[in-house]
C-alpha atoms as a PDB file:
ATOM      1  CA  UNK A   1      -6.204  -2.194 -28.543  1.00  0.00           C
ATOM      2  CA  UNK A   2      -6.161  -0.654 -32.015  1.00  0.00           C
ATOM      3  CA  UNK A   3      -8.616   2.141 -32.618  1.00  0.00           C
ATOM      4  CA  UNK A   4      -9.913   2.508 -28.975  1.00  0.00           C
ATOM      5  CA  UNK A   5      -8.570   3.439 -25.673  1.00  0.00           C
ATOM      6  CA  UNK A   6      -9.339   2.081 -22.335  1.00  0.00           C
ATOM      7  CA  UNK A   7     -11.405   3.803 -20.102  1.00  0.00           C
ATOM      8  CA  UNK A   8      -9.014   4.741 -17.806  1.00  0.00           C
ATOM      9  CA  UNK A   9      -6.854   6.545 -20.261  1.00  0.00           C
ATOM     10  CA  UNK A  10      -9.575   8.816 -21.645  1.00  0.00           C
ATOM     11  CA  UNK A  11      -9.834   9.852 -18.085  1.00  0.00           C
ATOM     12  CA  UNK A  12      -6.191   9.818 -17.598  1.00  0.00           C
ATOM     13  CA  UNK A  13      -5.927  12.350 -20.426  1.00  0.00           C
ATOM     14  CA  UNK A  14      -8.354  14.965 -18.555  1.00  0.00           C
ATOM     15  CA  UNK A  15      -6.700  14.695 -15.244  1.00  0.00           C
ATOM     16  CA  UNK A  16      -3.472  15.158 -17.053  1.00  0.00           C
ATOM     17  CA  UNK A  17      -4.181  18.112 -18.111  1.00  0.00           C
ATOM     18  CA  UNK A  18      -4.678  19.570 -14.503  1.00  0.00           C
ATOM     19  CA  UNK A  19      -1.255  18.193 -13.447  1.00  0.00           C
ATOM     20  CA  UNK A  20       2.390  20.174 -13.615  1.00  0.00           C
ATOM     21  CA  UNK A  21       4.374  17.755 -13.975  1.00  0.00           C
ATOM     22  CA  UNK A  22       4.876  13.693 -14.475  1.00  0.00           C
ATOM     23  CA  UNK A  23       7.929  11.485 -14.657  1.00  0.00           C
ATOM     24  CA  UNK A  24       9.291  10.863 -18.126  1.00  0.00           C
ATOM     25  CA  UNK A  25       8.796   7.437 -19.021  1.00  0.00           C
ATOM     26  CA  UNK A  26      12.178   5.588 -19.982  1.00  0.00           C
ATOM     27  CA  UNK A  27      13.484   2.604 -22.046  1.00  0.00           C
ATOM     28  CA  UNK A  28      12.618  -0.582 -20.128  1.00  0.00           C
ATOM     29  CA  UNK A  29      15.742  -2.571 -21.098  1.00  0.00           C
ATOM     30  CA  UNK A  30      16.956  -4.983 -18.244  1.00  0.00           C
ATOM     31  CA  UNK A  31      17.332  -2.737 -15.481  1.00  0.00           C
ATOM     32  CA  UNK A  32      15.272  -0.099 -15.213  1.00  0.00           C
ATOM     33  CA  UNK A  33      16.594   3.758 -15.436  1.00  0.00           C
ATOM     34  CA  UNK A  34      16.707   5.421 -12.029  1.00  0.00           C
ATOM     35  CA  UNK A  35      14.763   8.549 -11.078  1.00  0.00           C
ATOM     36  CA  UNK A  36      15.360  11.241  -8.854  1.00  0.00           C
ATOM     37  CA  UNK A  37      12.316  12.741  -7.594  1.00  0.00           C
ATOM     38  CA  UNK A  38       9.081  11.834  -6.023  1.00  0.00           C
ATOM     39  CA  UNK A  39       6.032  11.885  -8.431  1.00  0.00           C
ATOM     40  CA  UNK A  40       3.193  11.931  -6.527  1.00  0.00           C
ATOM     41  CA  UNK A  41       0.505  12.191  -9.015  1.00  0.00           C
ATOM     42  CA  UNK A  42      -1.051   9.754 -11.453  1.00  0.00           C
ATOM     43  CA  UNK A  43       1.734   8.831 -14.327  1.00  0.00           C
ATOM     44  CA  UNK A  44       0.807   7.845 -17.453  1.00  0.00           C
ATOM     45  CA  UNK A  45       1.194   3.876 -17.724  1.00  0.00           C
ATOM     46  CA  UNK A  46       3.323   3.070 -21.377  1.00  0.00           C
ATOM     47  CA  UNK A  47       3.093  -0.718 -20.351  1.00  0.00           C
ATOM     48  CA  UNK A  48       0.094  -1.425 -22.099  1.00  0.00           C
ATOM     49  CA  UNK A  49       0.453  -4.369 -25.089  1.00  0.00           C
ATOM     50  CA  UNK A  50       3.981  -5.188 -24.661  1.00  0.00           C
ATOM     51  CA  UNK A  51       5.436  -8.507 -23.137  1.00  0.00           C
ATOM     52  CA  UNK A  52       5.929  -8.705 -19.700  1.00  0.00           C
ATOM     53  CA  UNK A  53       9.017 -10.425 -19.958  1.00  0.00           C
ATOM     54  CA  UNK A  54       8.500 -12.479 -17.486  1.00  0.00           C
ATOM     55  CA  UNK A  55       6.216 -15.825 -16.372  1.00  0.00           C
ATOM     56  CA  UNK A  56       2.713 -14.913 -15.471  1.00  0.00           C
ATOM     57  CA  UNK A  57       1.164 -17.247 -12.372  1.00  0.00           C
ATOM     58  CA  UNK A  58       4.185 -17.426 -10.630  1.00  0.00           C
ATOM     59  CA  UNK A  59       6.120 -14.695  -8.371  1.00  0.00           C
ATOM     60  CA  UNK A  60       9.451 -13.643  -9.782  1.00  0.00           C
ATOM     61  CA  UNK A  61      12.179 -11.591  -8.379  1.00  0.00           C
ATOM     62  CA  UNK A  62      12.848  -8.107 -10.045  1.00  0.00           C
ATOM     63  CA  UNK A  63      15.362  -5.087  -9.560  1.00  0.00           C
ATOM     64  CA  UNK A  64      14.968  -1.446  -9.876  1.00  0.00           C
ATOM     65  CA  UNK A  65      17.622   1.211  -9.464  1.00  0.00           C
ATOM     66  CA  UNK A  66      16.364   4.062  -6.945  1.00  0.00           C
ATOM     67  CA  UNK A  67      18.285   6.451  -5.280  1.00  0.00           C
ATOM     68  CA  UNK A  68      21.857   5.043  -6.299  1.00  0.00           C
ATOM     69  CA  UNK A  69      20.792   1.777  -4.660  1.00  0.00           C
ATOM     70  CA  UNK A  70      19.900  -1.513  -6.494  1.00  0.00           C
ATOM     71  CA  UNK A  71      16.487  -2.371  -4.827  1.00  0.00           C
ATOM     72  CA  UNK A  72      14.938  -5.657  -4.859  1.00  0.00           C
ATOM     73  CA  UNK A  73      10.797  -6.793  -5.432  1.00  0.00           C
ATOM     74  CA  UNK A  74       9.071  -9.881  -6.351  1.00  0.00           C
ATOM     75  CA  UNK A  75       5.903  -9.910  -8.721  1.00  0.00           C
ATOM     76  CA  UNK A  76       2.929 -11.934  -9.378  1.00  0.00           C
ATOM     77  CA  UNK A  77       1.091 -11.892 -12.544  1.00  0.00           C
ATOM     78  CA  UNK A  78      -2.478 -13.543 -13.067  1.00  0.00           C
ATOM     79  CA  UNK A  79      -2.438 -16.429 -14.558  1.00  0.00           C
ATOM     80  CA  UNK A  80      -3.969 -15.262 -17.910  1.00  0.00           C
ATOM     81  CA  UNK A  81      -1.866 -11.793 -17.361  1.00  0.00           C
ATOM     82  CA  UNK A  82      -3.359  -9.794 -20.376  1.00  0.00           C
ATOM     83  CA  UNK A  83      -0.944  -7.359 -21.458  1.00  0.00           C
ATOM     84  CA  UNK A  84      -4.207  -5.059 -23.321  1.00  0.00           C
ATOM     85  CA  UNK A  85      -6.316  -5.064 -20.198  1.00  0.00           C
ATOM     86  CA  UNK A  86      -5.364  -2.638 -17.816  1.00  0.00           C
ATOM     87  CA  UNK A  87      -5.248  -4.077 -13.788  1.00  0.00           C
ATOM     88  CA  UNK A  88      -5.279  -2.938 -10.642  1.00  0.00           C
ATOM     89  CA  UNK A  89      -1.538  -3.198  -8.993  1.00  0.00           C
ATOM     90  CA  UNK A  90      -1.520  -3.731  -5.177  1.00  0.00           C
ATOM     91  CA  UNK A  91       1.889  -2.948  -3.456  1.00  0.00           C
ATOM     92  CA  UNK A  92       1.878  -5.032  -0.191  1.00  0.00           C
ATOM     93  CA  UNK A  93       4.895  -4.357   2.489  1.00  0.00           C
ATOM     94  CA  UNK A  94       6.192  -6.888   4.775  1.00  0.00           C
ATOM     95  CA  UNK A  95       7.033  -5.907   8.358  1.00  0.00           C
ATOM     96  CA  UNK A  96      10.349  -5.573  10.731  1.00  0.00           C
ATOM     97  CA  UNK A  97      12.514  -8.392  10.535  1.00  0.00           C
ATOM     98  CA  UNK A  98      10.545 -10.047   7.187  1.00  0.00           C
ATOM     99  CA  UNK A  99      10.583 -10.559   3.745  1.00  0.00           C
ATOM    100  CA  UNK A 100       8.689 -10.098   0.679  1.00  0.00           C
ATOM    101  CA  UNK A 101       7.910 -13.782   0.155  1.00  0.00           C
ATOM    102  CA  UNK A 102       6.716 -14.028   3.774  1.00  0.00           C
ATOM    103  CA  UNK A 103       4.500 -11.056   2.873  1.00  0.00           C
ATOM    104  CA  UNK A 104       3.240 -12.678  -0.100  1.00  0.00           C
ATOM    105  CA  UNK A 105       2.408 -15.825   2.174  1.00  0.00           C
ATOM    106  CA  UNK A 106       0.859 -13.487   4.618  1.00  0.00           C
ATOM    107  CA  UNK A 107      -1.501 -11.256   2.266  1.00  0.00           C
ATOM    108  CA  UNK A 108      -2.194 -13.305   0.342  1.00  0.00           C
ATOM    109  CA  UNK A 109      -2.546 -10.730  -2.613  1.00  0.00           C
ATOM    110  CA  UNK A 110      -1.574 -13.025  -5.279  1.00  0.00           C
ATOM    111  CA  UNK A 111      -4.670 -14.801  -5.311  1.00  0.00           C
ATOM    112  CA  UNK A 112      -6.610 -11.774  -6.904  1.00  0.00           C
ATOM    113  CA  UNK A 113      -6.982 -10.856 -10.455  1.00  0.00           C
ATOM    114  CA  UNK A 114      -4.086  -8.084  -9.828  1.00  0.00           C
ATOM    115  CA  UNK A 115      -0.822  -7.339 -10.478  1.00  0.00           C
ATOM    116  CA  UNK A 116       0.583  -7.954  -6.759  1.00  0.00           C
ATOM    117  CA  UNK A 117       4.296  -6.330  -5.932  1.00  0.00           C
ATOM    118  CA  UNK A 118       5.913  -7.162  -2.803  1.00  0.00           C
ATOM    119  CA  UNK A 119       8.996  -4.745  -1.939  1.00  0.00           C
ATOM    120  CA  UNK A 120      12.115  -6.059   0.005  1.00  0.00           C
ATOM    121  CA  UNK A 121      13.207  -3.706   2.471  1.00  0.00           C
ATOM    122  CA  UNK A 122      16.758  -2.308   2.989  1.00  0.00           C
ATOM    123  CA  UNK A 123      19.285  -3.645   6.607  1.00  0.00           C
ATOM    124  CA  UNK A 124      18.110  -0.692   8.951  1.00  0.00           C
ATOM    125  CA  UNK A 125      20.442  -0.307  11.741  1.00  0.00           C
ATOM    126  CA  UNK A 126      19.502  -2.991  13.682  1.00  0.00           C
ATOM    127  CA  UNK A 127      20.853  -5.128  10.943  1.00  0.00           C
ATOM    128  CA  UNK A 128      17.247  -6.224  10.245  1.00  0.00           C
ATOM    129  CA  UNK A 129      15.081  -5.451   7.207  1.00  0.00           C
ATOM    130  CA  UNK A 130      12.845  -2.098   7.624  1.00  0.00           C
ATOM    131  CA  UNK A 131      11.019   0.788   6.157  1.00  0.00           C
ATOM    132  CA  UNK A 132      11.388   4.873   5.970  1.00  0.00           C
ATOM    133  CA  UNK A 133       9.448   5.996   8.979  1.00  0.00           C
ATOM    134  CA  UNK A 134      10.706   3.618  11.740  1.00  0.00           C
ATOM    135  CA  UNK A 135      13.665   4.438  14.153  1.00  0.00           C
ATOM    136  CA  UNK A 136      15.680   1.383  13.086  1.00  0.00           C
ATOM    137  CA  UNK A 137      14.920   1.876   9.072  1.00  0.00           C
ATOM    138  CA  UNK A 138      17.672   2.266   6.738  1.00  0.00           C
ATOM    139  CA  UNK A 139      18.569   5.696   5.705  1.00  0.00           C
ATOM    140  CA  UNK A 140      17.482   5.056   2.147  1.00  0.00           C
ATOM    141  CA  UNK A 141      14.485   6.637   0.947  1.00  0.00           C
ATOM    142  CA  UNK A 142      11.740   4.368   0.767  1.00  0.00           C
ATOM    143  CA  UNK A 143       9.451   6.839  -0.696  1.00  0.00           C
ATOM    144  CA  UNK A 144      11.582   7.151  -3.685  1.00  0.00           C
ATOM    145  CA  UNK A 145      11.420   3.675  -4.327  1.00  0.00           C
ATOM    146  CA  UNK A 146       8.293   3.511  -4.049  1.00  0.00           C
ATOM    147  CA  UNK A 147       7.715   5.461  -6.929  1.00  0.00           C
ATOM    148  CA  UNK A 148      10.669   4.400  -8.914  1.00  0.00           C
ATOM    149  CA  UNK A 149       9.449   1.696  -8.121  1.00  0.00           C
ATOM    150  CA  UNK A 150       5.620   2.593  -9.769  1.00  0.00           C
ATOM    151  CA  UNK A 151       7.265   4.191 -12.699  1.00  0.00           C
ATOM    152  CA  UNK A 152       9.429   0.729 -14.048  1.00  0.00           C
ATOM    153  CA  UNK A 153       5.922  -1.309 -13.228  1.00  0.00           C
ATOM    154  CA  UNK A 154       4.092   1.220 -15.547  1.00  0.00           C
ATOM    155  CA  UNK A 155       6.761   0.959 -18.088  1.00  0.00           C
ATOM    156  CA  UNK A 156       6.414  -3.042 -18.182  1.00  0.00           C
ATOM    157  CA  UNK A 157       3.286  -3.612 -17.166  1.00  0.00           C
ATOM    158  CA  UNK A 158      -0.884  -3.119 -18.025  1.00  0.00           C
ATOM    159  CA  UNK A 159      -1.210  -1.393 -14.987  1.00  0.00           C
ATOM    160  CA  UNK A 160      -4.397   0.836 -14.398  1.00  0.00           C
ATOM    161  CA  UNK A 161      -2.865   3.935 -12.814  1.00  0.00           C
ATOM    162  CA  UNK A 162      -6.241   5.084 -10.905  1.00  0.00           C
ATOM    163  CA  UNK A 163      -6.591   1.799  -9.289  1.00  0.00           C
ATOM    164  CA  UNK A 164      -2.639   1.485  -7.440  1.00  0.00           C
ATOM    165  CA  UNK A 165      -3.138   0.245  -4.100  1.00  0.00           C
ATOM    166  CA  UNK A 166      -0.678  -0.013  -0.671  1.00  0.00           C
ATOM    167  CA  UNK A 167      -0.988  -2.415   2.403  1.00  0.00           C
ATOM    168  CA  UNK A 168       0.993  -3.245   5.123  1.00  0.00           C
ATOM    169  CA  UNK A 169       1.690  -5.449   8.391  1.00  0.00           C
ATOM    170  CA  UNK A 170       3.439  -3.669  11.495  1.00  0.00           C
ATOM    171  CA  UNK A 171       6.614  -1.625   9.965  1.00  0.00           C
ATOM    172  CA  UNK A 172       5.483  -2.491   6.693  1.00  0.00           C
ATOM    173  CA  UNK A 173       1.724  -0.971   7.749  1.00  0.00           C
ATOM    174  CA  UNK A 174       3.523   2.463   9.196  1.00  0.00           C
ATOM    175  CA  UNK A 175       5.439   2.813   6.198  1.00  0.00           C
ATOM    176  CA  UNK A 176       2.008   2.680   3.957  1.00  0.00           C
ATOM    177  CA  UNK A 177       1.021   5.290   6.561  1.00  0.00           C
ATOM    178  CA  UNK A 178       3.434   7.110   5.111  1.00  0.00           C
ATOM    179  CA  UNK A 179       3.295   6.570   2.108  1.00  0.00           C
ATOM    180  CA  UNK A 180      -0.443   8.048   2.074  1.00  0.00           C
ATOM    181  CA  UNK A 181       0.763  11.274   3.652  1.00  0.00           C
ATOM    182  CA  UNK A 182       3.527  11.717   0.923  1.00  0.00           C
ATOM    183  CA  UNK A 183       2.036   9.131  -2.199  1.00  0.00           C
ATOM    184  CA  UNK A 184      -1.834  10.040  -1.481  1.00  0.00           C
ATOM    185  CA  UNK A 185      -1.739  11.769  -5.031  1.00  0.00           C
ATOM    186  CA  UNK A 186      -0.825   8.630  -6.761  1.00  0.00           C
ATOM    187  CA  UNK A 187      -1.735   5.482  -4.703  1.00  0.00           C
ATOM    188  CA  UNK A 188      -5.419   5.180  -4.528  1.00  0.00           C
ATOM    189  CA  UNK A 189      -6.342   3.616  -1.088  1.00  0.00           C
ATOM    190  CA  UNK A 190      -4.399   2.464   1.592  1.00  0.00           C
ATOM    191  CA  UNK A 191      -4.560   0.167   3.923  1.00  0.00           C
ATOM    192  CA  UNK A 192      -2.123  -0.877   7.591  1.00  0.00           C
ATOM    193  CA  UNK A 193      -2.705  -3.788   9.298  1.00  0.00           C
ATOM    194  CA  UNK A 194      -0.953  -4.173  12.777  1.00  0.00           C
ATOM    195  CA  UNK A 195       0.731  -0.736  11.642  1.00  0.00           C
ATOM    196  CA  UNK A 196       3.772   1.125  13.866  1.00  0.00           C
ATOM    197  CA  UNK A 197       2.582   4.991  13.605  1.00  0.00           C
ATOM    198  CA  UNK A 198       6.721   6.042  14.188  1.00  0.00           C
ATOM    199  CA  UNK A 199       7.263   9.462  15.170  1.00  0.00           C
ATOM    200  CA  UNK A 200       9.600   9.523  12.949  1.00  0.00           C
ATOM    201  CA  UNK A 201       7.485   9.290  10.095  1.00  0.00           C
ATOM    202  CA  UNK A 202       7.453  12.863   9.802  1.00  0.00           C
ATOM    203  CA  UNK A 203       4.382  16.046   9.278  1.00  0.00           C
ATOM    204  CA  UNK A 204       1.650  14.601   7.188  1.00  0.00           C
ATOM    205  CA  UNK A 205       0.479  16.591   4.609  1.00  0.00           C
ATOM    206  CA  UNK A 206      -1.388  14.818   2.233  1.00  0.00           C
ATOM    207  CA  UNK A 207      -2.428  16.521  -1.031  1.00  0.00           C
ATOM    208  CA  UNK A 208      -5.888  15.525  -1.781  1.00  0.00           C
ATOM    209  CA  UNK A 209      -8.509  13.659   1.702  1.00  0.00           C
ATOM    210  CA  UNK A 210      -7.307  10.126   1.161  1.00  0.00           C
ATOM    211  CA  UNK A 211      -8.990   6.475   1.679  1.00  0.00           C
ATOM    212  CA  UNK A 212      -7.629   4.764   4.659  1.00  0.00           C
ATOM    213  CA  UNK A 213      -8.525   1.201   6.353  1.00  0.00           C
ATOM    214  CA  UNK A 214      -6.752   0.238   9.462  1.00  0.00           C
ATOM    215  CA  UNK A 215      -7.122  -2.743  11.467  1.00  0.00           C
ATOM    216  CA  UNK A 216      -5.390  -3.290  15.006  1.00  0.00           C
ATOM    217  CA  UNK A 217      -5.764  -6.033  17.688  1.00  0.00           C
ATOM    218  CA  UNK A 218      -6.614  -4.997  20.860  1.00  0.00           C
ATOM    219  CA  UNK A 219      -4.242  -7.070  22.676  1.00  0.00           C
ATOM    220  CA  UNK A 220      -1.020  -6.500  20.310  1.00  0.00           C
ATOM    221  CA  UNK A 221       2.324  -6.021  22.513  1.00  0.00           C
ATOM    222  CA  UNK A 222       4.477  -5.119  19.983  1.00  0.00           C
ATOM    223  CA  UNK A 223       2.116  -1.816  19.027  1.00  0.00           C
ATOM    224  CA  UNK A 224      -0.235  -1.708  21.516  1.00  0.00           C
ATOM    225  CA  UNK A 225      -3.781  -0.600  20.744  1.00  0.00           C
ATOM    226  CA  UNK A 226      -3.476   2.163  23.276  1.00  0.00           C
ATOM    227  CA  UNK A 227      -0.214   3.425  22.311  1.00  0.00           C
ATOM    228  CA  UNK A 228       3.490   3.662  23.465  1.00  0.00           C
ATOM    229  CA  UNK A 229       4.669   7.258  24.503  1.00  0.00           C
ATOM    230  CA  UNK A 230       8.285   5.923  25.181  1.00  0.00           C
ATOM    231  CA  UNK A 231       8.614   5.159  21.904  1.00  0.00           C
ATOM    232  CA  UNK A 232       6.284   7.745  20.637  1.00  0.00           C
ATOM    233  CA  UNK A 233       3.412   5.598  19.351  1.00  0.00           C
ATOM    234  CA  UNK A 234       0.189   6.751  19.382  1.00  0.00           C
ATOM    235  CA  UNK A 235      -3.180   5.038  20.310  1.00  0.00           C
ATOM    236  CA  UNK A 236      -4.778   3.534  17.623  1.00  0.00           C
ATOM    237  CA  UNK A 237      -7.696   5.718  18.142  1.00  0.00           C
ATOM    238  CA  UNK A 238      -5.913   9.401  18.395  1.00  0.00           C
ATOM    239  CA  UNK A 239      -3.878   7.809  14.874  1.00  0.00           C
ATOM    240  CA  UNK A 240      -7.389   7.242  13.399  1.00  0.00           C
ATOM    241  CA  UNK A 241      -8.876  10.971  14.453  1.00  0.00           C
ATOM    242  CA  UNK A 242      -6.063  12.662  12.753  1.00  0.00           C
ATOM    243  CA  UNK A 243      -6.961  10.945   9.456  1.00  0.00           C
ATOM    244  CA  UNK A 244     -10.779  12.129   9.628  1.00  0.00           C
ATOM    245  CA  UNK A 245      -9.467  15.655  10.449  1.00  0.00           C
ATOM    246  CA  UNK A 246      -7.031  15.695   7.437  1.00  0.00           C
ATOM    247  CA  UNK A 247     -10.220  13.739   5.169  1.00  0.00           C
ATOM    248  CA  UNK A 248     -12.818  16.450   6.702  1.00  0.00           C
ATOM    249  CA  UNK A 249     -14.784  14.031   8.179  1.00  0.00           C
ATOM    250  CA  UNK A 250     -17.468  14.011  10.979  1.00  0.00           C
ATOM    251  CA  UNK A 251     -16.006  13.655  14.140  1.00  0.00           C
ATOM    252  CA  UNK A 252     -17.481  10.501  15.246  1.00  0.00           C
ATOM    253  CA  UNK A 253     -17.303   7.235  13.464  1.00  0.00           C
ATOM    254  CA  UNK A 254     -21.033   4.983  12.973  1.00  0.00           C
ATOM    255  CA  UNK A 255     -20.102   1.572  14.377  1.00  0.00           C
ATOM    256  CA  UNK A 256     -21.173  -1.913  13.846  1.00  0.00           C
ATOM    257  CA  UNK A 257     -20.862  -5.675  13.818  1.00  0.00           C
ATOM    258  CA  UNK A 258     -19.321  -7.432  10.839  1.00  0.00           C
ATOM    259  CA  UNK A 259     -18.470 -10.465  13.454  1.00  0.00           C
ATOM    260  CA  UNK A 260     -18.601 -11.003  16.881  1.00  0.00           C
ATOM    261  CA  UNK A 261     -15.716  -9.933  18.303  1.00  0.00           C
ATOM    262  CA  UNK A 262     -14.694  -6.794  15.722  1.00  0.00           C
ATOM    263  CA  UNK A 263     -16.280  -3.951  16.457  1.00  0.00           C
ATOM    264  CA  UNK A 264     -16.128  -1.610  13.109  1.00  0.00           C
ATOM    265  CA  UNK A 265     -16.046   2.286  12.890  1.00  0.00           C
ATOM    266  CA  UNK A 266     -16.204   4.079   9.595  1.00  0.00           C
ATOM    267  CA  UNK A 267     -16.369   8.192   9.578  1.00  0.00           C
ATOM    268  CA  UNK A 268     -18.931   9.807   7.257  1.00  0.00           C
ATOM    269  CA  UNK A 269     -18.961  13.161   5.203  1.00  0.00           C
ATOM    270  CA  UNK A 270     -15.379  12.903   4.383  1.00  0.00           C
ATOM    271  CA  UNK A 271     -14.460  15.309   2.167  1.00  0.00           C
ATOM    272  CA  UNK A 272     -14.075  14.613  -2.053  1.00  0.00           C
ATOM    273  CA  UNK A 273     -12.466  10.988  -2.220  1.00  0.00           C
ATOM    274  CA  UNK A 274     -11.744  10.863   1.340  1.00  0.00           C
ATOM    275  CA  UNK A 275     -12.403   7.804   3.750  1.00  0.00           C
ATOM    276  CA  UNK A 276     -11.380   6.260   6.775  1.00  0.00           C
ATOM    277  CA  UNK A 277     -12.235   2.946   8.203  1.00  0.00           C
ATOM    278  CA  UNK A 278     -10.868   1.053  11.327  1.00  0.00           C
ATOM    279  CA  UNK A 279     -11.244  -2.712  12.166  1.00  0.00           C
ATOM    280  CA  UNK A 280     -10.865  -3.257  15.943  1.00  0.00           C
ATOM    281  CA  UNK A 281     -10.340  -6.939  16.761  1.00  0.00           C
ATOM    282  CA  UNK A 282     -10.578  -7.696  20.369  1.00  0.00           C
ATOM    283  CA  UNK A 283      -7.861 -10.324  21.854  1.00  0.00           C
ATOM    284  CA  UNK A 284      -5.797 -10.381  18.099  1.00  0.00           C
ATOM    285  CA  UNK A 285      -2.495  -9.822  18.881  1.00  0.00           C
ATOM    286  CA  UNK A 286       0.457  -8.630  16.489  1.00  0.00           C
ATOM    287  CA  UNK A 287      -1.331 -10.402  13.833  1.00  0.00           C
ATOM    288  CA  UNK A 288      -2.567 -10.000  10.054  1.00  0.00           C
ATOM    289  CA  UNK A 289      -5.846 -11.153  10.962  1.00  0.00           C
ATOM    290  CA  UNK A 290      -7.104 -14.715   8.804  1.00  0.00           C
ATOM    291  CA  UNK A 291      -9.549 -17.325  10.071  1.00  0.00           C
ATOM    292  CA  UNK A 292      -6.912 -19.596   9.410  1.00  0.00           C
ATOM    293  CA  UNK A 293      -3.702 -20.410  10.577  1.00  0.00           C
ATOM    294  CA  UNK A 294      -0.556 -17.978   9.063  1.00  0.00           C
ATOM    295  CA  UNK A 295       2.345 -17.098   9.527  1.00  0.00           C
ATOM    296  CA  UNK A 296       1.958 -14.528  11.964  1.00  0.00           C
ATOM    297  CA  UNK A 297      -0.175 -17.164  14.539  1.00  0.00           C
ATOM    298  CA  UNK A 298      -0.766 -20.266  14.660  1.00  0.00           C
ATOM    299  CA  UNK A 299      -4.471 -19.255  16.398  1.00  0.00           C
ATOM    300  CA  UNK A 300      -7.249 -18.005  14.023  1.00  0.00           C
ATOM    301  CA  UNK A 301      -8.544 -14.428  13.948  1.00  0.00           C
ATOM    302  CA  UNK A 302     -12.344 -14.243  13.891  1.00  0.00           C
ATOM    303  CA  UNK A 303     -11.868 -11.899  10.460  1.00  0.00           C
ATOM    304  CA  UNK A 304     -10.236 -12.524   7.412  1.00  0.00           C
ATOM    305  CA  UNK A 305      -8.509  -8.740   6.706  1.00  0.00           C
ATOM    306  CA  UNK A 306      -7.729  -9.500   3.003  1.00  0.00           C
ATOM    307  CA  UNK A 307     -10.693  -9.744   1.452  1.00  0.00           C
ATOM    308  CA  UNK A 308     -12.097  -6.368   3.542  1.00  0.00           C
ATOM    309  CA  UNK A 309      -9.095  -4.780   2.197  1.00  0.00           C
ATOM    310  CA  UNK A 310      -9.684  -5.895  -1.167  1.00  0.00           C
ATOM    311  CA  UNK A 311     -13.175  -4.781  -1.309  1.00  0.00           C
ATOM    312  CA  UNK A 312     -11.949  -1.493   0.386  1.00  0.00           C
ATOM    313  CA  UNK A 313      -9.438  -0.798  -2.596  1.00  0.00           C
ATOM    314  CA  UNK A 314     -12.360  -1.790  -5.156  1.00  0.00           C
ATOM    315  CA  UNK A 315     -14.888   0.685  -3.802  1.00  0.00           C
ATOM    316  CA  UNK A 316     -11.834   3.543  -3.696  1.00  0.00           C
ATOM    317  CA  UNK A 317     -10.009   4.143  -6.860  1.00  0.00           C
ATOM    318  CA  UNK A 318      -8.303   7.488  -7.727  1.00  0.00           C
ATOM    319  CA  UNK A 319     -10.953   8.565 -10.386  1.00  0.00           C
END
């Protein structure tokens, strides 16, 4: 756009100014360049008005080198991808045992006007695909990738770096747990679904009170509502408190009603940006909640959680 910048990089410019530090942009030339830190602030996006290089409409397998590892993502463009106008991205994260494309067929992201990335996860030691954060994960780091990961989008893409978004089902939904302790400067909102709060996720120290939307079925097995101390899980509930403490939040959540059968809490008086919401289905099971048949069950959820995430993301951009 000759003569005029967007919006977002007039802002970007101010905020940039109160940062220390941002990764270098590189060539973007077939594969992109590796990094070797963790930028967890906003980076400047250089994508803006070049080709993608790839189909728009359709999802197409990529590569990005992170931490001496070739790592693996698909991508799917809107239709009428405009490489001047800058868009949301929304990283989505399959769970244990999955893939990207059955993430993709999960979330359903695609079908939004955004730029929707689903990461493939490295063999954890189970010889099953995982994320940083569970017991059976890889020992890659997942984190890095992430934002390697961010920095070769930016570099290709119109991306709009205050509105960079992360969901997740089970594994996939405790890694974006993570990922808002240790990514909470750069990712906007986040949002688990079904998510596996791993001890092993580590101290969360998040930089800045970040957005948060959860939603967990009240009769899931696999990560039970009201926790696993074997395996160190906490209750959904005692997961939730933690993020209104770190957000400054009241201590009790206002409830209601969206649909019979969810029971919704949100916390007010969160601090700056900060927000936490929670979506309680009663009877859903290990599921992404949809009102239709998926992947995950073959019974319909009373809720549809995309859409509530979406709407989430929208109302909680970085700036």
């Amino acid at each position: 756009m000759p003569g005029r910048l967007p919006r977002w990089a007039a802002v970007f410019a101010a905020a940039a100014a109160l940062t220390t530090a941002f990764a270098a942009p590189a060539a973007a030339a077939g594969r992109s360049k590796e990094h070797t830190s963790v930028a967890d602030q906003p980076v400047r996006t250089t994508g803006c008005g070049r080709p993608a290089g790839f189909p728009a409409g359709v999802t197409t397998t990529r590569h990005v080198a992170s931490g001496g590892l070739d790592r693996e993502y698909t991508v799917h463009l809107p239709a009428r991808y405009d490489p001047h106008r800058p868009y949301p991205l929304v990283l989505s994260f399959h769970g244990h045992k999955r893939t990207s494309a059955y993430q993709e067929e999960l979330s359903g992201f695609s079908a939004l006007d955004v730029i929707a990335v689903y990461p493939q996860g490295l063999i954890g030691t189970d010889g099953e695909a995982a994320w940083t954060g569970a017991p059976y994960s890889a020992a890659a780091d997942d984190v890095l990738f992430t934002s390697d990961l961010l920095n070769a989008l930016q570099r290709t893409l119109c991306v709009d770096p205050g509105r960079v978004f992360a969901a997740g089902k089970s594994n996939g939904g405790g890694f974006v747990g993570v990922l808002a302790c240790r990514l909470g400067g750069r990712i906007a909102a986040f949002a688990p679904v079904s998510g596996a709060f791993y001890p092993q996720s580590g101290a969360c120290l998040p930089h800045r009170p970040v957005p948060v939307l959860d939603f967990h079925g009240t009769a899931d097995t696999t990560i039970p509502y009201d926790g696993n101390p074997a395996k160190g899980l906490p209750a959904i509930p005692d997961w939730l408190a933690g993020w209104s403490t770190r957000d400054g939040c009241r201590p009790r959540p206002v409830t209601w009603t969206p649909v019979v059968g969810v029971l919704a809490e949100k916390w007010l008086g969160c601090d700056r940006r900060g927000a936490v919401e929670h979506y309680r289905v009663e009877g859903a099971g290990h599921v992404w909640p949809s009102t239709r048949p998926n992947n995950d069950s073959a019974t319909p959820s009373v809720i549809d959680a995309t859409p509530v995430i979406w709407r989430f993301f929208r109302a909680h951009p970085l700036w």
